[in-house]
C-alpha atoms as a PDB file:
ATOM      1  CA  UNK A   1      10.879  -0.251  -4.397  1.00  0.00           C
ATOM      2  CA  UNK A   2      11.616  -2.064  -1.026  1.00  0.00           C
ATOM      3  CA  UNK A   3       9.093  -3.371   1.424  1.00  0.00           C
ATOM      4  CA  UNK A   4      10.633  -1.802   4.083  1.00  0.00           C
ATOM      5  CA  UNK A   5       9.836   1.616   2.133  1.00  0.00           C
ATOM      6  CA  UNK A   6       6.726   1.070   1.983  1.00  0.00           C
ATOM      7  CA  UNK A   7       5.799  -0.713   5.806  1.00  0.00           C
ATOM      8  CA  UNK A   8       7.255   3.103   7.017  1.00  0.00           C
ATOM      9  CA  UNK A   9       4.433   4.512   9.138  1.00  0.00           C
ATOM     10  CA  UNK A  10       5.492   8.192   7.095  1.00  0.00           C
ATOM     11  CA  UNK A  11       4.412   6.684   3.611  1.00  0.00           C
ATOM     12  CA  UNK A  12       1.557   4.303   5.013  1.00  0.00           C
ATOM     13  CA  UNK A  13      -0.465   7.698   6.294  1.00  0.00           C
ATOM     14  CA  UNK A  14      -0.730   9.462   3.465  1.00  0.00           C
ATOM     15  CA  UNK A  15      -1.353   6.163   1.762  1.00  0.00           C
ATOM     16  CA  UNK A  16      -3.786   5.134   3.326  1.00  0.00           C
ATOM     17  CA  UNK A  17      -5.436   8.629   3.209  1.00  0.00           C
ATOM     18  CA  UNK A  18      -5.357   9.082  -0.425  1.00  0.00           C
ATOM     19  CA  UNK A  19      -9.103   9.248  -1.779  1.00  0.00           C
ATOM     20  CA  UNK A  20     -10.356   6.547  -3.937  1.00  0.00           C
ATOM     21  CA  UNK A  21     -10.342   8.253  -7.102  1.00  0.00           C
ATOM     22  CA  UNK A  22     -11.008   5.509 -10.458  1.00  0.00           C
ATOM     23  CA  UNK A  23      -7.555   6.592 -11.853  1.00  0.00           C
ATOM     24  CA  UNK A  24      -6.042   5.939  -8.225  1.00  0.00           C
ATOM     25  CA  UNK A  25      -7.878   2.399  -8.155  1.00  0.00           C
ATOM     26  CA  UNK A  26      -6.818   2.231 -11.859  1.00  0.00           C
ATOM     27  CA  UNK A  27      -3.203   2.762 -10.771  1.00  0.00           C
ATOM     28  CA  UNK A  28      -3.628   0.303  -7.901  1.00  0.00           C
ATOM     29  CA  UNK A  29      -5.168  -2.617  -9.937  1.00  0.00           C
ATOM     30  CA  UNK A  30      -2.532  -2.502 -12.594  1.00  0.00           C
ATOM     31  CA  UNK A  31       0.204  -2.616 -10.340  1.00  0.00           C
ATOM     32  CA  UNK A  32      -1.398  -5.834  -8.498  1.00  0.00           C
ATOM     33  CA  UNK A  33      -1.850  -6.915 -11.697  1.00  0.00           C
ATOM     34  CA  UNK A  34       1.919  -6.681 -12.515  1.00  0.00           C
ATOM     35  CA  UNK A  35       3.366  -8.139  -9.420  1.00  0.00           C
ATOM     36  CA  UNK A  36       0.959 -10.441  -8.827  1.00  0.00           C
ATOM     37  CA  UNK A  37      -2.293 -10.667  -5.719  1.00  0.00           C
ATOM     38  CA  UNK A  38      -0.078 -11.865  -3.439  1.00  0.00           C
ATOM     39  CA  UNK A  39       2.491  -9.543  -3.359  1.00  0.00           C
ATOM     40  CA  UNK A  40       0.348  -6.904  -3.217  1.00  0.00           C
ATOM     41  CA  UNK A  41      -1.729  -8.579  -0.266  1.00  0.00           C
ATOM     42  CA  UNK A  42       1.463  -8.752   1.764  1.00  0.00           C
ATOM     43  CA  UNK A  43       2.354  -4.747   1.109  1.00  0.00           C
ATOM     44  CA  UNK A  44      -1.196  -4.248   2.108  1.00  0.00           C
ATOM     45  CA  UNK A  45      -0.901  -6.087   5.041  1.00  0.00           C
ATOM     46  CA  UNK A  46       2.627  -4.531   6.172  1.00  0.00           C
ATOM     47  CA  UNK A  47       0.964  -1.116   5.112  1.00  0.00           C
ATOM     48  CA  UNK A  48      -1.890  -1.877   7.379  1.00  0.00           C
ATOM     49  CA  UNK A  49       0.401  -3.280  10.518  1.00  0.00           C
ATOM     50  CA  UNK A  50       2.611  -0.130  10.612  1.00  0.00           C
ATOM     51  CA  UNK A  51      -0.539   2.105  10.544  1.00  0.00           C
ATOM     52  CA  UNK A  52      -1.521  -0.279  13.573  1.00  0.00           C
ATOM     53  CA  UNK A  53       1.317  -0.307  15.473  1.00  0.00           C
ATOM     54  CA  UNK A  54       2.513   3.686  14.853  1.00  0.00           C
ATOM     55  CA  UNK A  55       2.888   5.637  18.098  1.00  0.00           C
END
């Protein structure tokens, strides 16, 4: 997966929409886990910026 991917306004809505189920935060912690806090922050943060700036 790219960041670029992920930073698109079309995959940060329904991202940022999905509910916080335990399996989803489950899903979430293990791949921050894997990659590491930062890199995860900084998706996060790009998620977050394109959902800002969006028309």
């Amino acid at each position: 997966m790219n960041v670029s991917a992920l930073s698109s306004p079309a995959l940060a809505t329904p991202l940022l929409t999905l509910p916080p189920t335990p399996a989803w935060r489950r899903l979430l912690r293990r791949v921050l886990g894997q990659h590491g806090l930062t890199i995860g922050a900084v998706i996060l943060g790009l998620i977050v910026l394109a959902a800002l700036f969006a028309p």
